[in-house]
N, C-alpha and C. Protein backbone atom coordinates (compact mmCIF):
# COMPACT_ATOMS: atom_id res chain seq x y z
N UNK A 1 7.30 -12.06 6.58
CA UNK A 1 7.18 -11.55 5.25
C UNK A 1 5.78 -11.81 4.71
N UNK A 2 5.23 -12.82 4.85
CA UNK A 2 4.34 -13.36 4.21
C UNK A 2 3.21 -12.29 4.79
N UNK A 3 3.21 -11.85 6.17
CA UNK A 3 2.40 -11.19 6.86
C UNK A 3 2.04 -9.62 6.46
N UNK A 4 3.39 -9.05 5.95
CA UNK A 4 3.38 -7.73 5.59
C UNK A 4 2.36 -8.06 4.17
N UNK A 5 2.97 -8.94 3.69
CA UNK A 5 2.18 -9.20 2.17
C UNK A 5 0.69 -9.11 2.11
N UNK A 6 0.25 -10.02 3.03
CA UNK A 6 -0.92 -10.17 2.80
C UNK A 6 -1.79 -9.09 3.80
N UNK A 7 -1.20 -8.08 4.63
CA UNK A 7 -1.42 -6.80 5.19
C UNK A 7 -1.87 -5.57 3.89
N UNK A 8 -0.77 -6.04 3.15
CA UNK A 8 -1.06 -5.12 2.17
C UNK A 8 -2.39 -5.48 1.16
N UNK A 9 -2.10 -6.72 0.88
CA UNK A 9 -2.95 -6.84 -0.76
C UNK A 9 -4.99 -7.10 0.15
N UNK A 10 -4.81 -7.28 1.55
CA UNK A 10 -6.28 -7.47 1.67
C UNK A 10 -7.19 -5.73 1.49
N UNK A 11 -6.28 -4.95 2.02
CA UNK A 11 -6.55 -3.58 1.48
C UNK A 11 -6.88 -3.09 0.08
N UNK A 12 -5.74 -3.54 -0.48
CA UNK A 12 -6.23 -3.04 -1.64
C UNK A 12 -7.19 -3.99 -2.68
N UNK A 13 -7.21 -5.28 -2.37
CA UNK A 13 -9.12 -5.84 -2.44
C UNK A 13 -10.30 -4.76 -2.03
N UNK A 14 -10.21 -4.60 -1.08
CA UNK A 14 -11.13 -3.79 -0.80
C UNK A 14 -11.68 -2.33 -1.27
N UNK A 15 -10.29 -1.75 -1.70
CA UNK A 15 -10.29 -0.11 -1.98
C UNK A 15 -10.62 -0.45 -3.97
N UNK A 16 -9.63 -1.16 -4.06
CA UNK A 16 -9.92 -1.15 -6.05
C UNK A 16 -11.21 -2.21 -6.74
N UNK A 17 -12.11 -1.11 -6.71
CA UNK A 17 -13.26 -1.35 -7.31
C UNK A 17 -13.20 -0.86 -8.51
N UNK A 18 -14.19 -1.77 -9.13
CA UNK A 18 -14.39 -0.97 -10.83
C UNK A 18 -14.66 0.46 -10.89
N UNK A 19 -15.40 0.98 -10.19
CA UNK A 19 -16.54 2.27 -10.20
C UNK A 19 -15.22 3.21 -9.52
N UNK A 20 -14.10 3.14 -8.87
CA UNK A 20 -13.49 3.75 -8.22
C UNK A 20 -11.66 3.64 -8.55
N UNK A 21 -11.76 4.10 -9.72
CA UNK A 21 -10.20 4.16 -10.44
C UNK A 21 -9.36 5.22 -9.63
N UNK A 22 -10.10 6.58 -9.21
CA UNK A 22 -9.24 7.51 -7.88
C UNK A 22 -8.36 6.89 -6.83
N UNK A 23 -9.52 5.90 -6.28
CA UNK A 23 -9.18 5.42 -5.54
C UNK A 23 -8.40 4.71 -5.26
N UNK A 24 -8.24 3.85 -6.53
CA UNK A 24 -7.01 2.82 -6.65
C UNK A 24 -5.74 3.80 -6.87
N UNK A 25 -5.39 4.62 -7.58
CA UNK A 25 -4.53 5.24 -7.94
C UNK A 25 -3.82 5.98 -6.81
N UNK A 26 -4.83 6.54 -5.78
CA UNK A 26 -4.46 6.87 -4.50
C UNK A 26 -4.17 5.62 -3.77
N UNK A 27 -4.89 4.86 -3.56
CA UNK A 27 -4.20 3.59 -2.88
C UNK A 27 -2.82 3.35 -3.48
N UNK A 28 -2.38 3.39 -5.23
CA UNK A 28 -1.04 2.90 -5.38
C UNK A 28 0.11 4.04 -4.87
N UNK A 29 0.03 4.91 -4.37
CA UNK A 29 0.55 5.74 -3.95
C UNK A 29 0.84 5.40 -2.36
N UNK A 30 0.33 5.18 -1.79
CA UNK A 30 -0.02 4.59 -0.43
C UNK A 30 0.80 3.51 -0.35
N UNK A 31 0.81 2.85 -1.32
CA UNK A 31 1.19 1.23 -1.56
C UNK A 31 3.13 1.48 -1.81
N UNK A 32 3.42 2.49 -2.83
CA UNK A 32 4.14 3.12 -3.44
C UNK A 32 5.87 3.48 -2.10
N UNK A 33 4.42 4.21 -0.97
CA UNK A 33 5.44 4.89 -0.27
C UNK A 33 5.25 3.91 0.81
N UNK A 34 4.81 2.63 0.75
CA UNK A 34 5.25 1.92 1.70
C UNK A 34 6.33 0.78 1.57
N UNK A 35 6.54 0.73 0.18
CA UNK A 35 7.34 -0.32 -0.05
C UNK A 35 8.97 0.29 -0.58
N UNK A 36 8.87 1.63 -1.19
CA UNK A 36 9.92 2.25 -1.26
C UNK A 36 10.13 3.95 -0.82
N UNK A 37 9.17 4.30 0.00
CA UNK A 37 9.42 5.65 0.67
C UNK A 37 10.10 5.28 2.10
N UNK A 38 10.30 6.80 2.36
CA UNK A 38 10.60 6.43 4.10
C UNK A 38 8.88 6.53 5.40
N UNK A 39 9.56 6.21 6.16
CA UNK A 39 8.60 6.25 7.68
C UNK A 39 7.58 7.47 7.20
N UNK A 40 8.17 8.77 7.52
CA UNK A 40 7.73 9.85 7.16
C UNK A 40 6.38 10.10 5.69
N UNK A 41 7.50 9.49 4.57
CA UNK A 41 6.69 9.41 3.43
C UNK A 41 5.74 8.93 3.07
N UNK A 42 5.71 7.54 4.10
CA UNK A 42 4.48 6.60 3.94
C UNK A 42 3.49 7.16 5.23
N UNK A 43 3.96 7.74 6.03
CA UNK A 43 2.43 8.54 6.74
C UNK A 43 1.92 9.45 6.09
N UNK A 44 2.64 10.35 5.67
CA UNK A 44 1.97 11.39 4.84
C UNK A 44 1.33 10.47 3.42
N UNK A 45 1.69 9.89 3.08
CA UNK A 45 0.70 9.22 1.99
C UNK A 45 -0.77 9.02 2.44
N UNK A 46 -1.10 8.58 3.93
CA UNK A 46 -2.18 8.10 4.41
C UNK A 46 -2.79 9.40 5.03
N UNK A 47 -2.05 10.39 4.92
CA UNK A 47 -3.16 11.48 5.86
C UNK A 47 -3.83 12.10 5.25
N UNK A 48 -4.19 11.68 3.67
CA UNK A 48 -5.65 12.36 3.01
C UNK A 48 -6.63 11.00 3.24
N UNK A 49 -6.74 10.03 3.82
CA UNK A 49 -7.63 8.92 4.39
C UNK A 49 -8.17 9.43 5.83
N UNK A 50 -7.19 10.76 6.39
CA UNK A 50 -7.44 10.87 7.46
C UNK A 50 -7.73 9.56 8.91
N UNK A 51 -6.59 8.69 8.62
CA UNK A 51 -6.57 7.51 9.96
C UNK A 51 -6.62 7.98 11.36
N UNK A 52 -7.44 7.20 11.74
CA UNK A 52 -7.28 7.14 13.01
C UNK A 52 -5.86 7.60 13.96
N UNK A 53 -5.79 6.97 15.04
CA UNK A 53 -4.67 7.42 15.52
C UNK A 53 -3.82 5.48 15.85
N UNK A 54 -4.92 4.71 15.97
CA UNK A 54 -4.20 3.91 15.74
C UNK A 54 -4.10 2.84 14.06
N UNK A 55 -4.96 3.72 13.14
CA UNK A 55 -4.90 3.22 11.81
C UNK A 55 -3.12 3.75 11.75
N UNK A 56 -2.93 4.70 11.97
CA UNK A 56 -1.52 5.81 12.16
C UNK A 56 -0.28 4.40 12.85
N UNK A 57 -0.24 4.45 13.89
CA UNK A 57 0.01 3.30 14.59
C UNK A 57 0.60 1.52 13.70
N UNK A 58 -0.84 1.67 13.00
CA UNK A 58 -0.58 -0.31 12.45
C UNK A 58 0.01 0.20 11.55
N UNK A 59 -0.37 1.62 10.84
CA UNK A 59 0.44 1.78 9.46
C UNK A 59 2.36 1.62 9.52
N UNK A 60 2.46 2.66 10.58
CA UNK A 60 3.92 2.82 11.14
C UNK A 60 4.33 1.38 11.15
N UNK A 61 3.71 0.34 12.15
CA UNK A 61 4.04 -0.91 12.05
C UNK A 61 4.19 -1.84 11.08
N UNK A 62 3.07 -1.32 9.94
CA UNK A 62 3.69 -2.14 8.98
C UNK A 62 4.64 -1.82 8.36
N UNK A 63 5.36 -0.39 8.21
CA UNK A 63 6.11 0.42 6.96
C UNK A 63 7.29 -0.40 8.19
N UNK A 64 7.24 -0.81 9.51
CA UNK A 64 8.70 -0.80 9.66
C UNK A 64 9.07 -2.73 9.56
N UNK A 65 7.68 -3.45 9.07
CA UNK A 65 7.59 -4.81 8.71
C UNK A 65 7.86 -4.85 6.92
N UNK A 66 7.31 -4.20 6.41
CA UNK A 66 8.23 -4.02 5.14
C UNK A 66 9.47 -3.73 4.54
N UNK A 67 10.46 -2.94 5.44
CA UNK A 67 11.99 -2.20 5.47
C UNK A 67 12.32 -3.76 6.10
N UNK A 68 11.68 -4.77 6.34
CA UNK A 68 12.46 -5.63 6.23
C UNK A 68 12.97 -6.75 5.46
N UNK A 69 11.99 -6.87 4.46
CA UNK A 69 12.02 -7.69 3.40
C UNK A 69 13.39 -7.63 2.51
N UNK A 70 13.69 -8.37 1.68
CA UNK A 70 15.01 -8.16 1.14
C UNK A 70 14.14 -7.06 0.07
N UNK A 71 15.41 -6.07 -0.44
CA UNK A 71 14.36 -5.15 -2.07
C UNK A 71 13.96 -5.92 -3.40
N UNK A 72 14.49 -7.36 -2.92
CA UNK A 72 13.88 -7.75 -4.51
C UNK A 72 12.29 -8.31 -4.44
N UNK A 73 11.67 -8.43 -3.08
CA UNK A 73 10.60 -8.96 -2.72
C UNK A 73 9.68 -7.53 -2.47
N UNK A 74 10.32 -6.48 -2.30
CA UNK A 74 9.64 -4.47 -2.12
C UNK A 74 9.70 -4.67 -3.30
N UNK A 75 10.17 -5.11 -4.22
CA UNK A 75 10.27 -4.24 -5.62
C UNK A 75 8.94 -4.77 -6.34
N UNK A 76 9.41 -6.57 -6.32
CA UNK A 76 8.00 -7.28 -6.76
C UNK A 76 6.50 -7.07 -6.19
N UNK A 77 6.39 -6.81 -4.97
CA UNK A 77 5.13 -6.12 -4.58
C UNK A 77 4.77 -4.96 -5.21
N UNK A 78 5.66 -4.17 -5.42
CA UNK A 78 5.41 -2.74 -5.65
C UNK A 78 5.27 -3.29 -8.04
N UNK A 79 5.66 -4.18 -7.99
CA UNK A 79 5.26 -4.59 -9.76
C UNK A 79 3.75 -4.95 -9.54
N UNK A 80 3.70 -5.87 -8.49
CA UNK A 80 2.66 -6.26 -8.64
C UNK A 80 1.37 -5.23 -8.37
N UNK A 81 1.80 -4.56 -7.52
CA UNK A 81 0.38 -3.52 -6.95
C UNK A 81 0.18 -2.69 -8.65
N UNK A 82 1.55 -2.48 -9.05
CA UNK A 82 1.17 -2.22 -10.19
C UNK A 82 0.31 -2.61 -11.32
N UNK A 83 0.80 -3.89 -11.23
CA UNK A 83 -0.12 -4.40 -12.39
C UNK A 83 -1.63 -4.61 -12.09
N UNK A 84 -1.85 -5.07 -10.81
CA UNK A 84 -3.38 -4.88 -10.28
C UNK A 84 -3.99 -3.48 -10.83
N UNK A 85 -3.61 -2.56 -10.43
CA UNK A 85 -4.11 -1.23 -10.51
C UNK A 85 -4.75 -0.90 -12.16
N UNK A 86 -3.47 -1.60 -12.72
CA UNK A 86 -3.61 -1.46 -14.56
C UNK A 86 -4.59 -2.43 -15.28
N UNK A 87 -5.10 -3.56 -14.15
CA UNK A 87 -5.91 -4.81 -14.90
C UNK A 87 -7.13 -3.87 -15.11
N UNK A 88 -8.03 -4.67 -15.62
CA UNK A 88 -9.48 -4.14 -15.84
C UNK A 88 -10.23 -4.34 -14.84
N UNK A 89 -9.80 -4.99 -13.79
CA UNK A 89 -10.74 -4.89 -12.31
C UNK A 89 -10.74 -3.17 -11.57
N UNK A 90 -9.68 -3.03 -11.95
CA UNK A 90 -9.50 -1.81 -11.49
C UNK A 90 -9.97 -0.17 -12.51
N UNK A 91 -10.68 -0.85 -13.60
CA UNK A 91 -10.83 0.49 -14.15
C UNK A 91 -11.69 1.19 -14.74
């Protein structure tokens, strides 16, 4: 668990910059359909990043390391990506 977690949030360090509010917003979408979309939903989230074939790959791997968490720990990630997105780092 701890692993999917911190899979996720080192990404979106990186993507939510001040200068780049798109970006975050597309990242929470990304973020969105990985913690409560399906397999399907969360690739297509990533194919305007255009990934690799094995960015494609770790992604799949993680969406099927997240479907394992209990939903009250998907839900709180998915609050939290929220509230990141809404702070003022992000906007």
């Amino acid at each position: 668990m701890k692993l999917a977690i911190a899979l996720t949030l080192v990404p979106l360090t990186l993507f939510c910059s001040p200068a780049s509010t798109e970006v975050c917003l597309n990242f929470l979408h990304v973020i969105e359909n990985l913690f409560m979309g399906t397999l399907p939903s969360s690739e297509a989230a990533l194919e305007p990043f255009s990934p690799e074939e094995d960015m494609k790959n770790a992604g799949a791997q993680l969406k099927m390391l997240v479907d394992t968490l209990p939903q009250k720990a998907q839900d709180s990630m998915t609050k939290l990506t929220d509230k990141i997105i809404q702070s003022p780092h992000c906007a």
